[in-house]
PDB file of N, CA and C in Angstrom:
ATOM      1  N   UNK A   1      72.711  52.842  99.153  1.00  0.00           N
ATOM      2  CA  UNK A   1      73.902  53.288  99.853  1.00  0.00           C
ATOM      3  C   UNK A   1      75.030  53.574  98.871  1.00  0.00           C
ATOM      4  N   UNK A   2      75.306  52.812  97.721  1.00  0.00           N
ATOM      5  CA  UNK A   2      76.221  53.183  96.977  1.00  0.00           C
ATOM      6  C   UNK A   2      75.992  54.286  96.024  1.00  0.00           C
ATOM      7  N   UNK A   3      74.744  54.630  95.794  1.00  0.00           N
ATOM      8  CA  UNK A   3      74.131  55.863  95.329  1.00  0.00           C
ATOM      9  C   UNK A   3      75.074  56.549  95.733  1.00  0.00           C
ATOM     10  N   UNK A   4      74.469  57.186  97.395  1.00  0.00           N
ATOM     11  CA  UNK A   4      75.040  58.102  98.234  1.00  0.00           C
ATOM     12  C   UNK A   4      76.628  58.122  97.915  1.00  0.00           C
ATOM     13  N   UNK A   5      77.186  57.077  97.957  1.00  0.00           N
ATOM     14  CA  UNK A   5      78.728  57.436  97.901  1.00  0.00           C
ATOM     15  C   UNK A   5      79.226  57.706  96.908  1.00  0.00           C
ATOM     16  N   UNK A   6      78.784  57.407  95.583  1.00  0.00           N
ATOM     17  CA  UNK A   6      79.106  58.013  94.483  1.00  0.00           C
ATOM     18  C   UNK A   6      78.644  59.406  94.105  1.00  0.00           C
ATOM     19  N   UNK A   7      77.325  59.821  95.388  1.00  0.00           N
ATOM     20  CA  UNK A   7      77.450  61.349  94.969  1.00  0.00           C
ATOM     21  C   UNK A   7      78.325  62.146  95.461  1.00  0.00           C
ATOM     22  N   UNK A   8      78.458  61.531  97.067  1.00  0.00           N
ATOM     23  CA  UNK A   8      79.604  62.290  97.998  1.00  0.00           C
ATOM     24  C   UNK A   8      80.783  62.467  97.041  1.00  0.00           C
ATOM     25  N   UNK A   9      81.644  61.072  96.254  1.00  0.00           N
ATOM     26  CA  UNK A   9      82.505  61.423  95.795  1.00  0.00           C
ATOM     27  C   UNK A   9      82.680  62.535  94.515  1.00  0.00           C
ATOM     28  N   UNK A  10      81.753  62.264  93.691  1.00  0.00           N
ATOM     29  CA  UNK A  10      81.352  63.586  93.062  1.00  0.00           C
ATOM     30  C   UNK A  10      81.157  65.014  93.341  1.00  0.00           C
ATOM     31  N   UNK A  11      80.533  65.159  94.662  1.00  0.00           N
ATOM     32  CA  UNK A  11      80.526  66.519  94.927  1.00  0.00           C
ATOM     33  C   UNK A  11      81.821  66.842  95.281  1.00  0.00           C
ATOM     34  N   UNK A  12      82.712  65.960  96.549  1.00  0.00           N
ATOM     35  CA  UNK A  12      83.895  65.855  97.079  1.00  0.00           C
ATOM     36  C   UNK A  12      84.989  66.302  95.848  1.00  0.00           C
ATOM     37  N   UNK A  13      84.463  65.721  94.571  1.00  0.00           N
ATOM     38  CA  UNK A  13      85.507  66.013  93.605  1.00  0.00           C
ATOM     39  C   UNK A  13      85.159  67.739  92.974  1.00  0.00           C
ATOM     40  N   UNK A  14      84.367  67.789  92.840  1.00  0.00           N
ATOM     41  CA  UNK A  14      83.618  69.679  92.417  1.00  0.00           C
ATOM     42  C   UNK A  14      84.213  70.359  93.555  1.00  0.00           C
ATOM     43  N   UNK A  15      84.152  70.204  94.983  1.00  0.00           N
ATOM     44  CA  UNK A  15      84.974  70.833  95.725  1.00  0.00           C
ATOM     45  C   UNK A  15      86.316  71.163  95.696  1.00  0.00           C
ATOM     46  N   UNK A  16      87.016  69.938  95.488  1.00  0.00           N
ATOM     47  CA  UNK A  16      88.443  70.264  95.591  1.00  0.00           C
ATOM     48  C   UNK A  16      88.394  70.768  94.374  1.00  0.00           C
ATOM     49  N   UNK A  17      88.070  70.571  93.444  1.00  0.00           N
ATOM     50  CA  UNK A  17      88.488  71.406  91.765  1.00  0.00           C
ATOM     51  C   UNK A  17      88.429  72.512  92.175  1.00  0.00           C
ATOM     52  N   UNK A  18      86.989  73.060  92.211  1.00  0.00           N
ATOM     53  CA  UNK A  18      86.829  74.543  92.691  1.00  0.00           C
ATOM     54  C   UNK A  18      87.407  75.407  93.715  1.00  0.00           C
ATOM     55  N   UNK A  19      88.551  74.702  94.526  1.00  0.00           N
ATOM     56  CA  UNK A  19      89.239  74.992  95.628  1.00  0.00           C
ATOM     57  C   UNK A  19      90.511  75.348  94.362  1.00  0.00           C
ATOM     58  N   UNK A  20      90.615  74.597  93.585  1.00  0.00           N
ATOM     59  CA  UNK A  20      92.172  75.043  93.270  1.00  0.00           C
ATOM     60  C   UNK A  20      92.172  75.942  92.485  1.00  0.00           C
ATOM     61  N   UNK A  21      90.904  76.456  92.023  1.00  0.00           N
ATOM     62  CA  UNK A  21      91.081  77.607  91.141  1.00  0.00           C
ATOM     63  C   UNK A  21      90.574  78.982  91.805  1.00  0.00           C
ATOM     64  N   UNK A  22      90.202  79.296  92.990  1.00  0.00           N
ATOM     65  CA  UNK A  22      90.053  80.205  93.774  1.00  0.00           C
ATOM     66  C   UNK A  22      91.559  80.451  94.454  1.00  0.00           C
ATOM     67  N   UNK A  23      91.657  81.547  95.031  1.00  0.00           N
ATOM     68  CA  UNK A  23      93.328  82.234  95.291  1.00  0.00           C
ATOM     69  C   UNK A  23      92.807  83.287  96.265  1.00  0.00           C
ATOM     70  N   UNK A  24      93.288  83.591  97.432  1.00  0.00           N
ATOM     71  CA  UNK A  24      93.180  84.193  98.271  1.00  0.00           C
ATOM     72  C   UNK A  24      93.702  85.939  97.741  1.00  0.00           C
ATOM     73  N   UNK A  25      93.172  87.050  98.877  1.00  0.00           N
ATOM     74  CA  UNK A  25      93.295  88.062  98.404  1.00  0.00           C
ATOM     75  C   UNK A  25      95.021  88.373  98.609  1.00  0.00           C
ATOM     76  N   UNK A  26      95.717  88.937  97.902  1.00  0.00           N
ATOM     77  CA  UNK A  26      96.984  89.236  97.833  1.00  0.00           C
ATOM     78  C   UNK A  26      97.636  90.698  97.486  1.00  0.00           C
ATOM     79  N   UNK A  27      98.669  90.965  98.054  1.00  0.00           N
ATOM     80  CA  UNK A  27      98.696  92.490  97.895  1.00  0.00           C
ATOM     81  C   UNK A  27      98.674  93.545  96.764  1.00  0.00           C
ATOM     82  N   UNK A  28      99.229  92.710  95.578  1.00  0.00           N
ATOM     83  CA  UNK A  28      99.063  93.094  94.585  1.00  0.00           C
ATOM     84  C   UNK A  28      97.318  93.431  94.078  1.00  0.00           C
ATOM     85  N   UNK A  29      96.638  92.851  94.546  1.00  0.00           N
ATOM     86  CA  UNK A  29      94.988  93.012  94.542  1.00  0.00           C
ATOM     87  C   UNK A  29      94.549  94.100  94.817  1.00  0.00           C
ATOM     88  N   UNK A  30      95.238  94.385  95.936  1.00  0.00           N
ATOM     89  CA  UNK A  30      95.028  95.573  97.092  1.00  0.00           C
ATOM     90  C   UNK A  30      95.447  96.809  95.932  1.00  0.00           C
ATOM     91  N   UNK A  31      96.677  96.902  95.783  1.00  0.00           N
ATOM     92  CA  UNK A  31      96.831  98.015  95.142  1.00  0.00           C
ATOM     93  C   UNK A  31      96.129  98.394  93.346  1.00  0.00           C
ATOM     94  N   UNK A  32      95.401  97.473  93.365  1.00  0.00           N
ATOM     95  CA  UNK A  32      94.761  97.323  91.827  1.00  0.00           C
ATOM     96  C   UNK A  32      93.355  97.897  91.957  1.00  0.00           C
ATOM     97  N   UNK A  33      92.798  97.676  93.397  1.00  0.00           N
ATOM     98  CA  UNK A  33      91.694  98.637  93.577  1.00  0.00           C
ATOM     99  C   UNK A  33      91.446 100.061  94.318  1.00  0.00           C
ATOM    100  N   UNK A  34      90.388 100.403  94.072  1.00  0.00           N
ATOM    101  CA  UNK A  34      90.270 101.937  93.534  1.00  0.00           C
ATOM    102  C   UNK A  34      89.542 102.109  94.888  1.00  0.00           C
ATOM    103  N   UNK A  35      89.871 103.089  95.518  1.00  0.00           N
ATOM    104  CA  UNK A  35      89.283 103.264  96.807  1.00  0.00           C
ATOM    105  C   UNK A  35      88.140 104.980  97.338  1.00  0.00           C
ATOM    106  N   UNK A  36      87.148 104.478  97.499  1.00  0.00           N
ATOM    107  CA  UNK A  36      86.552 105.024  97.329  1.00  0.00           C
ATOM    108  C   UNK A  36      86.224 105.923  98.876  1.00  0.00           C
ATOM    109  N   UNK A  37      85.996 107.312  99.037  1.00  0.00           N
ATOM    110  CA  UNK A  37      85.875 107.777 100.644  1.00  0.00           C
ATOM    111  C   UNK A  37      85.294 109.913 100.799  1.00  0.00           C
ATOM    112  N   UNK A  38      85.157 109.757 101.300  1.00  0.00           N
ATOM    113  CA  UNK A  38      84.583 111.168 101.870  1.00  0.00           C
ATOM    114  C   UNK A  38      83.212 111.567 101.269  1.00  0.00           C
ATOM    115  N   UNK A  39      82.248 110.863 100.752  1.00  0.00           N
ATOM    116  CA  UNK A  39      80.907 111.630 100.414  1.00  0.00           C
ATOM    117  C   UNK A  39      80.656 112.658 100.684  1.00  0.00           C
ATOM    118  N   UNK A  40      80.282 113.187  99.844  1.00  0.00           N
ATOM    119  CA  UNK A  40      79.624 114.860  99.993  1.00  0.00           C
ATOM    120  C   UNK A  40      78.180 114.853  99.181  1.00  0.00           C
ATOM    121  N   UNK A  41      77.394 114.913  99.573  1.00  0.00           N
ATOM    122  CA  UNK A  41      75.693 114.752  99.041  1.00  0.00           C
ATOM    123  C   UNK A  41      75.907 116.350  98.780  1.00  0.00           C
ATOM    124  N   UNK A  42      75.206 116.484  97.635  1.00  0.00           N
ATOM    125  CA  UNK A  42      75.159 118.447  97.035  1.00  0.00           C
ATOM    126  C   UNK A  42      73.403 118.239  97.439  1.00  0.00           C
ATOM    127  N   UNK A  43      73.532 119.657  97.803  1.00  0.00           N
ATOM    128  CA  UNK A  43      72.067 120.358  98.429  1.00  0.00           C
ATOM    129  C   UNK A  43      70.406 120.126  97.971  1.00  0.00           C
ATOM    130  N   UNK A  44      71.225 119.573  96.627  1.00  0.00           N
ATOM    131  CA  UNK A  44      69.298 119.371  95.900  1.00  0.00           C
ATOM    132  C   UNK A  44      69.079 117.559  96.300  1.00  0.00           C
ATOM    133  N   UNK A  45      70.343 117.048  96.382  1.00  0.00           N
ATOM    134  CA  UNK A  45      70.040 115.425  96.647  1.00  0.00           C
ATOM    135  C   UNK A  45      70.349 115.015  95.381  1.00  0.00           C
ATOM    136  N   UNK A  46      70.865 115.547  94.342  1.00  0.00           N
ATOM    137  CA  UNK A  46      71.132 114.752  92.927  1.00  0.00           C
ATOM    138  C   UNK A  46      72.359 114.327  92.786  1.00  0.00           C
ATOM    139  N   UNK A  47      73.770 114.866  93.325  1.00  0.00           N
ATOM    140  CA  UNK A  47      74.814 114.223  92.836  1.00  0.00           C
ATOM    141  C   UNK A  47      75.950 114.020  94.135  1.00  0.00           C
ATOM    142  N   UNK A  48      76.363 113.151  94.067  1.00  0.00           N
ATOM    143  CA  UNK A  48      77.277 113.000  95.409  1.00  0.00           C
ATOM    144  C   UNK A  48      78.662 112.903  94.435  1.00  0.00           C
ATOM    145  N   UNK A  49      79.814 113.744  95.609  1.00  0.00           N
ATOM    146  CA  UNK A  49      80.858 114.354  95.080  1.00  0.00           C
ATOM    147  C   UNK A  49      81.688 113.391  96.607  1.00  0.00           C
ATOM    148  N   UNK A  50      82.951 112.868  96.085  1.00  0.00           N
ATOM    149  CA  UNK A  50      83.848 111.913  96.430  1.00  0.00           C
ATOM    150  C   UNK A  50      84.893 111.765  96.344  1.00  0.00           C
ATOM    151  N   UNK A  51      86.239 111.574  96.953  1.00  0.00           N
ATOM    152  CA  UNK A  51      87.403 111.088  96.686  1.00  0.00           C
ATOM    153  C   UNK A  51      87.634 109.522  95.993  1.00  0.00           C
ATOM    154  N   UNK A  52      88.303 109.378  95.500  1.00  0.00           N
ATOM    155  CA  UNK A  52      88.540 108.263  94.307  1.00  0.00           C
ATOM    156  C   UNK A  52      90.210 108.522  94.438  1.00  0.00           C
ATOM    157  N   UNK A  53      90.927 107.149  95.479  1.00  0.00           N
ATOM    158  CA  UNK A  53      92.117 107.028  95.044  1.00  0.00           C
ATOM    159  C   UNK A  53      92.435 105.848  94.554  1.00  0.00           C
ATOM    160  N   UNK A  54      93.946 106.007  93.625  1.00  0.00           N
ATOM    161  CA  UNK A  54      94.307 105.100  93.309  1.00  0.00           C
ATOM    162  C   UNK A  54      96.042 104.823  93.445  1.00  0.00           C
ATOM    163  N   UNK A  55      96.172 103.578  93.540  1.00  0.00           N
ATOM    164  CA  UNK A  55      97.526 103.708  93.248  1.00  0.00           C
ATOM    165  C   UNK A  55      98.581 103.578  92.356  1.00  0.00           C
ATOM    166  N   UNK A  56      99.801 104.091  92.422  1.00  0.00           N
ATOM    167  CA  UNK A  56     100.369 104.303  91.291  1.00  0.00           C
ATOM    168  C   UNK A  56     101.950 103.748  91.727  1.00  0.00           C
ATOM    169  N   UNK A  57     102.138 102.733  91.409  1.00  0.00           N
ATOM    170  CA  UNK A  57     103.391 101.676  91.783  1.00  0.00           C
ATOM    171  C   UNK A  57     104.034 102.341  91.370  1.00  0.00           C
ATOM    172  N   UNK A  58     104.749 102.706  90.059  1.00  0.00           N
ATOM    173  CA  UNK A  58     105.640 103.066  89.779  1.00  0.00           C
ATOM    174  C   UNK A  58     105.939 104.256  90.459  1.00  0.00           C
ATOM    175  N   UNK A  59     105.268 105.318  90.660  1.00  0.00           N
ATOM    176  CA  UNK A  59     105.969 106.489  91.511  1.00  0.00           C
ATOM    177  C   UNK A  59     105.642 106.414  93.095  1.00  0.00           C
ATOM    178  N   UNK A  60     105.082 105.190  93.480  1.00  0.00           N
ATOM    179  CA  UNK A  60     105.361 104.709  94.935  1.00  0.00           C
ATOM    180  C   UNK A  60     104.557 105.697  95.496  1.00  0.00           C
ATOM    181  N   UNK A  61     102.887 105.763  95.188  1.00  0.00           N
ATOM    182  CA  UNK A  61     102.351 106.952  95.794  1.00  0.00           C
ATOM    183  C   UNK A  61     101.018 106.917  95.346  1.00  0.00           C
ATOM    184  N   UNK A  62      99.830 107.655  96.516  1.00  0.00           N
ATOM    185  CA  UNK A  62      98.287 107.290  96.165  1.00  0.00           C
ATOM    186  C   UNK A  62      97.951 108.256  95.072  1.00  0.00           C
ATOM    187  N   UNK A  63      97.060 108.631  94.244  1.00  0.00           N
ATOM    188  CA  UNK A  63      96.867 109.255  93.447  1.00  0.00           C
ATOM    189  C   UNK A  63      95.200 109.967  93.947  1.00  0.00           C
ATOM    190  N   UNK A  64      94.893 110.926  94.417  1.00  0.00           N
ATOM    191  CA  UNK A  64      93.656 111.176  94.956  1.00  0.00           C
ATOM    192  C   UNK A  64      92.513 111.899  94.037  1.00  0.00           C
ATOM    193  N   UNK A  65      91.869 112.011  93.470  1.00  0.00           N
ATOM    194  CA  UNK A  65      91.376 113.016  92.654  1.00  0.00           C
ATOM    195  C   UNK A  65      89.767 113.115  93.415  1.00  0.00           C
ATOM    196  N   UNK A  66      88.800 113.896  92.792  1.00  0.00           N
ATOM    197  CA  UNK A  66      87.764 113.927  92.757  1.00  0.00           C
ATOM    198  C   UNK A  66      86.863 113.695  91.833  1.00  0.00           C
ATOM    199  N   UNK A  67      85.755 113.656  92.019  1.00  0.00           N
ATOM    200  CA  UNK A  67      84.459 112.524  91.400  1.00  0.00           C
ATOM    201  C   UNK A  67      83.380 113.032  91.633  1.00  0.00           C
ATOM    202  N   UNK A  68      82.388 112.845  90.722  1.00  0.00           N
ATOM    203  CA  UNK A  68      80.923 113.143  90.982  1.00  0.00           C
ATOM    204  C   UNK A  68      79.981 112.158  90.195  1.00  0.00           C
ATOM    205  N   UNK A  69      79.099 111.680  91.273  1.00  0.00           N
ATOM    206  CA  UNK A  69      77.895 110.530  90.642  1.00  0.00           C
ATOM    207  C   UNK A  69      76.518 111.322  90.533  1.00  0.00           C
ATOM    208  N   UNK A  70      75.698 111.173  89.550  1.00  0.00           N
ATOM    209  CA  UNK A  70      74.641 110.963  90.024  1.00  0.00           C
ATOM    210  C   UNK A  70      73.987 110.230  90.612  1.00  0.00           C
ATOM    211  N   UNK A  71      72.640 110.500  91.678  1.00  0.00           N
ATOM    212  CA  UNK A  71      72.169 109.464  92.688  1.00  0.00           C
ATOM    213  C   UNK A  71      71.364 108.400  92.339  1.00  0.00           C
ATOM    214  N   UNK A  72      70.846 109.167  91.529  1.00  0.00           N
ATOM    215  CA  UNK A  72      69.980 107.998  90.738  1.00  0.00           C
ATOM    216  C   UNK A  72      70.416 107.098  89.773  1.00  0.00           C
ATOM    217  N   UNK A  73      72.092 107.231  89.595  1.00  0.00           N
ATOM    218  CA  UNK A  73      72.631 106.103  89.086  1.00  0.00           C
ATOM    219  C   UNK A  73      73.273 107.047  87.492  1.00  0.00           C
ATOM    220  N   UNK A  74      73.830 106.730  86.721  1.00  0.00           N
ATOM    221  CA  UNK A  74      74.428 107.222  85.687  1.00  0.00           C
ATOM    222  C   UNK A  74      75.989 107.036  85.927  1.00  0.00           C
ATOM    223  N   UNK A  75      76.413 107.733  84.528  1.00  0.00           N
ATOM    224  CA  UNK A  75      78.303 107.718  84.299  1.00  0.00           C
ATOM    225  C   UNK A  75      78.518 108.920  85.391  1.00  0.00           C
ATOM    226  N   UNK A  76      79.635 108.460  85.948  1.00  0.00           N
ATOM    227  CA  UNK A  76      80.835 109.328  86.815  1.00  0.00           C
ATOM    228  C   UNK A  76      81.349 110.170  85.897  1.00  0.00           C
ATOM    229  N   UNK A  77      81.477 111.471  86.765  1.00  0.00           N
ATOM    230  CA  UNK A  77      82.146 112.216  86.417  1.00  0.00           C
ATOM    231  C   UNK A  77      83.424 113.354  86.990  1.00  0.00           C
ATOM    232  N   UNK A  78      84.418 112.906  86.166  1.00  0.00           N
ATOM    233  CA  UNK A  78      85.800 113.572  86.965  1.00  0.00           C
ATOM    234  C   UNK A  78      85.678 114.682  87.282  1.00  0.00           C
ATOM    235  N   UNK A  79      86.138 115.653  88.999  1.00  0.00           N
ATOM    236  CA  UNK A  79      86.533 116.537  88.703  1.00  0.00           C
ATOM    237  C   UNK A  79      87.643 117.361  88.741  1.00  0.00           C
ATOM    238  N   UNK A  80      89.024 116.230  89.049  1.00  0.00           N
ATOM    239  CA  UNK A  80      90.311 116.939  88.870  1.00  0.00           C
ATOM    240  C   UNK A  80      91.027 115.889  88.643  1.00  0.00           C
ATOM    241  N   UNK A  81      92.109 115.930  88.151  1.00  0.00           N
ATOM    242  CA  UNK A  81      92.988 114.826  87.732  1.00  0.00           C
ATOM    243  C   UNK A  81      94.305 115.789  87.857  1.00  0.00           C
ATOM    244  N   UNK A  82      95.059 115.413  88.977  1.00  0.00           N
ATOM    245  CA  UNK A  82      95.947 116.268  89.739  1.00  0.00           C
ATOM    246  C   UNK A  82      97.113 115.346  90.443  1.00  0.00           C
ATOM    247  N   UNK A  83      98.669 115.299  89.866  1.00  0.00           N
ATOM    248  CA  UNK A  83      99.430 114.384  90.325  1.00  0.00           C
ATOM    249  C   UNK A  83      99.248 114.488  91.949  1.00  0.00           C
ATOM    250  N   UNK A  84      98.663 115.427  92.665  1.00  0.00           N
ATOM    251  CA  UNK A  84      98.978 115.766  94.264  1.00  0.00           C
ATOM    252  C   UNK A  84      97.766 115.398  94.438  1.00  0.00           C
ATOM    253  N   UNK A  85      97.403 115.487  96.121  1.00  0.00           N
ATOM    254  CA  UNK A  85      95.994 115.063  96.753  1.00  0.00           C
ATOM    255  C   UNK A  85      94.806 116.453  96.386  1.00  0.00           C
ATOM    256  N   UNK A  86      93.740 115.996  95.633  1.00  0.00           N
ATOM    257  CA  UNK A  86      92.508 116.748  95.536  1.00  0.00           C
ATOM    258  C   UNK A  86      91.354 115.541  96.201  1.00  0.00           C
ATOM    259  N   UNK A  87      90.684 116.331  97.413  1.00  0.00           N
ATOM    260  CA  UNK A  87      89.749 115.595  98.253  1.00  0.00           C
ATOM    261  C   UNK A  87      89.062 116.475  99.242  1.00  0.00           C
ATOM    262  N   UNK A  88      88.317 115.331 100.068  1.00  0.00           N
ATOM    263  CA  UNK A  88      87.085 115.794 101.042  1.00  0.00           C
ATOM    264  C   UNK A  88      86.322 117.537 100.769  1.00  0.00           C
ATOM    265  N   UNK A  89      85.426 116.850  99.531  1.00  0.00           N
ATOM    266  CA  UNK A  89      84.547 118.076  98.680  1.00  0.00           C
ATOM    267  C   UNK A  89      83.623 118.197 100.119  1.00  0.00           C
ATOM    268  N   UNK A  90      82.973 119.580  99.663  1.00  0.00           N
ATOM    269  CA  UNK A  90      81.913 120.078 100.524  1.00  0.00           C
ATOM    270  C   UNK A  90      81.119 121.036  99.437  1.00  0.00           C
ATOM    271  N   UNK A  91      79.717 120.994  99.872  1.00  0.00           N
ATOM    272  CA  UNK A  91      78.835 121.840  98.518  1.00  0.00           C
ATOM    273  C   UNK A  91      78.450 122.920  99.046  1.00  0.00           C
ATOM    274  N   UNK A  92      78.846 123.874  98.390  1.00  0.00           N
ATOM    275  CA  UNK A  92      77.708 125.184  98.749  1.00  0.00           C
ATOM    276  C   UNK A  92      76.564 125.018  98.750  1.00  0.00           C
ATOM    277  N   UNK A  93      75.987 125.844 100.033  1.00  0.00           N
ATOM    278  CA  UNK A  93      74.449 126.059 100.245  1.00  0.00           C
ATOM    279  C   UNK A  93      73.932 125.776  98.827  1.00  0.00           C
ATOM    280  N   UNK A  94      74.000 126.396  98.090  1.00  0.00           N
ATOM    281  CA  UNK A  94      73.524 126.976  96.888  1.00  0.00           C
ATOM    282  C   UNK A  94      73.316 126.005  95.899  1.00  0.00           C
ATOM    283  N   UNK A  95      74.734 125.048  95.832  1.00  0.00           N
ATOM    284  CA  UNK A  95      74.967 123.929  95.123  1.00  0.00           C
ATOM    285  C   UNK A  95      75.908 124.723  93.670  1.00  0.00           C
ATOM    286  N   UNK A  96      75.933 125.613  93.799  1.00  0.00           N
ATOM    287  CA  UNK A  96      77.344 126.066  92.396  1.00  0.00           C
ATOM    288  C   UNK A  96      78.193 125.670  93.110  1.00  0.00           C
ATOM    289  N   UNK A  97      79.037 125.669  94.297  1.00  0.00           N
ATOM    290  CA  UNK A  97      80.359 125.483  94.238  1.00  0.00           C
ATOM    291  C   UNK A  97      80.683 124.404  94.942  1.00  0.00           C
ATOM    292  N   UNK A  98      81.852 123.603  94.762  1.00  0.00           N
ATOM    293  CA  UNK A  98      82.352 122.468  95.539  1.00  0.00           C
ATOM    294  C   UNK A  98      84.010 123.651  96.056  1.00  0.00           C
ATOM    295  N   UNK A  99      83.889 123.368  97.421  1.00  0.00           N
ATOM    296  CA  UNK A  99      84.939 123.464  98.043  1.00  0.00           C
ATOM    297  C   UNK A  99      86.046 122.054  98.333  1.00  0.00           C
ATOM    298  N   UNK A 100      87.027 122.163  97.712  1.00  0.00           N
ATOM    299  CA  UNK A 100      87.858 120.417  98.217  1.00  0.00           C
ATOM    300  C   UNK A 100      89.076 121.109  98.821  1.00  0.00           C
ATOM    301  N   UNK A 101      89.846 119.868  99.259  1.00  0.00           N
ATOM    302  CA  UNK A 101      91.165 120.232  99.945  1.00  0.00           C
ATOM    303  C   UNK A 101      92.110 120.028  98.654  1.00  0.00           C
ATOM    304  N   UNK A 102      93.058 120.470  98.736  1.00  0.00           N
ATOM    305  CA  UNK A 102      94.276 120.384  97.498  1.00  0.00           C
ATOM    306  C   UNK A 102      95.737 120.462  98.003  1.00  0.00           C
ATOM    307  N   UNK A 103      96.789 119.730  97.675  1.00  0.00           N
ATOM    308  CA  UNK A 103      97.874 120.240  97.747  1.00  0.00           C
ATOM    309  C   UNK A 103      98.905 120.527  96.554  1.00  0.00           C
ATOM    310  N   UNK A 104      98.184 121.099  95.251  1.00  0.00           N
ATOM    311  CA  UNK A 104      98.570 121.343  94.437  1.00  0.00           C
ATOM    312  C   UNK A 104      99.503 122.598  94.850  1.00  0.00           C
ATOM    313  N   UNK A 105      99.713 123.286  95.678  1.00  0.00           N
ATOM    314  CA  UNK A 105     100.707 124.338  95.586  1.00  0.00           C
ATOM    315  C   UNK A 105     102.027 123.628  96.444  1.00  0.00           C
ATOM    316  N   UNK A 106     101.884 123.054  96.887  1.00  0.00           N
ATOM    317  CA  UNK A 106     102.715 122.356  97.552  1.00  0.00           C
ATOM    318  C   UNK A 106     102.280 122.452  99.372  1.00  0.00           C
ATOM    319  N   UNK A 107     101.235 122.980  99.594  1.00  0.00           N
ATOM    320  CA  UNK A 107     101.022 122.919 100.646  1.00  0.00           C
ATOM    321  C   UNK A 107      98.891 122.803 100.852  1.00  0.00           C
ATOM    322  N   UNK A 108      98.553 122.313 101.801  1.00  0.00           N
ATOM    323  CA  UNK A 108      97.100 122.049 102.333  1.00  0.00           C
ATOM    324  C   UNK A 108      96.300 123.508 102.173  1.00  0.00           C
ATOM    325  N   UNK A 109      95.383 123.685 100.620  1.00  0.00           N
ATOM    326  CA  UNK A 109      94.478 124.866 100.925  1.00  0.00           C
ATOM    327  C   UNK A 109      93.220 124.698 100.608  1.00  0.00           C
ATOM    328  N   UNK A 110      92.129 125.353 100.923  1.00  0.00           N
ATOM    329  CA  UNK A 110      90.705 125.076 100.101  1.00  0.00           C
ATOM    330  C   UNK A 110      90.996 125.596  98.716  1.00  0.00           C
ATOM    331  N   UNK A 111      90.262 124.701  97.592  1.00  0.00           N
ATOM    332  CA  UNK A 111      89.965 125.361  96.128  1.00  0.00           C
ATOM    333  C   UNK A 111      88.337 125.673  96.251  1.00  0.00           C
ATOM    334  N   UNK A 112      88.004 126.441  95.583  1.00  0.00           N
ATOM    335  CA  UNK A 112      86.592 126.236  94.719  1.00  0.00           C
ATOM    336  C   UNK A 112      86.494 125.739  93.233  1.00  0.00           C
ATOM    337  N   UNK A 113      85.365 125.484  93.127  1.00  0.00           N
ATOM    338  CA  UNK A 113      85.010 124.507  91.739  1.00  0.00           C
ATOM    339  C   UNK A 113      84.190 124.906  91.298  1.00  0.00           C
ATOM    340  N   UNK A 114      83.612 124.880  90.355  1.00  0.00           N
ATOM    341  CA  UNK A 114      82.045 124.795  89.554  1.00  0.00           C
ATOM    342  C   UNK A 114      81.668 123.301  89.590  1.00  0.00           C
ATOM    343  N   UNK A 115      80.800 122.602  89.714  1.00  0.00           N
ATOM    344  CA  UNK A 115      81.027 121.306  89.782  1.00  0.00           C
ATOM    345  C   UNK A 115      80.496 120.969  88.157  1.00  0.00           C
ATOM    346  N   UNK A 116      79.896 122.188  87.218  1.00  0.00           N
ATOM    347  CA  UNK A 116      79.843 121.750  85.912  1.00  0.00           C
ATOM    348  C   UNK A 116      81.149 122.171  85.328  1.00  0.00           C
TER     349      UNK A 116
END
């Protein structure tokens, strides 16, 4: 019996330790990660094309760009880096072109891309 209670208190003690060094999620967290949204699968099945935002505290504002993975896993690759929103790609039949939304002119238009 005193076994037992000297393990309880042992584990009892690994608990609370490990309690005080865990920290709940907080907002600052929030804005430190990178948010990922709109998939677009291109026509052969090899690379999926994506929005990737982030935020940017100091100018109080999301930062949206576009992205392309391969499926089978590999390095990302950028495809605009644009202070305004570049997003929700779509692939040509064909797979040469990515169509995204942009408001680089100051207003909502389609671009085309090469996605190489």
């Amino acid at each position: 019996m005193r076994v037992f209670r000297v393990m309880f208190l042992i584990v009892l003690g690994v608990c609370a330790l490990s309690a005080q060094t865990r920290r709940g999620l907080e907002l600052p967290d929030m804005f430190a990660m990178k948010r990922v949204a709109s998939p677009a699968l291109s026509p052969d099945g090899k690379w999926v094309a994506y929005n990737l935002t982030t935020a940017d505290l100091a100018a109080n504002k999301n930062l949206t760009d576009l992205w392309m993975s391969p499926v089978e896993g590999g390095p990302a690759k950028q495809l605009t880096a644009h202070s305004s929103f570049d997003g929700n790609a779509a692939w040509s039949p064909d797979g040469k072109w990515i169509a995204f939304e942009s408001l680089r002119s100051g207003v909502r238009q389609i671009w085309l891309m090469s996605p190489d």
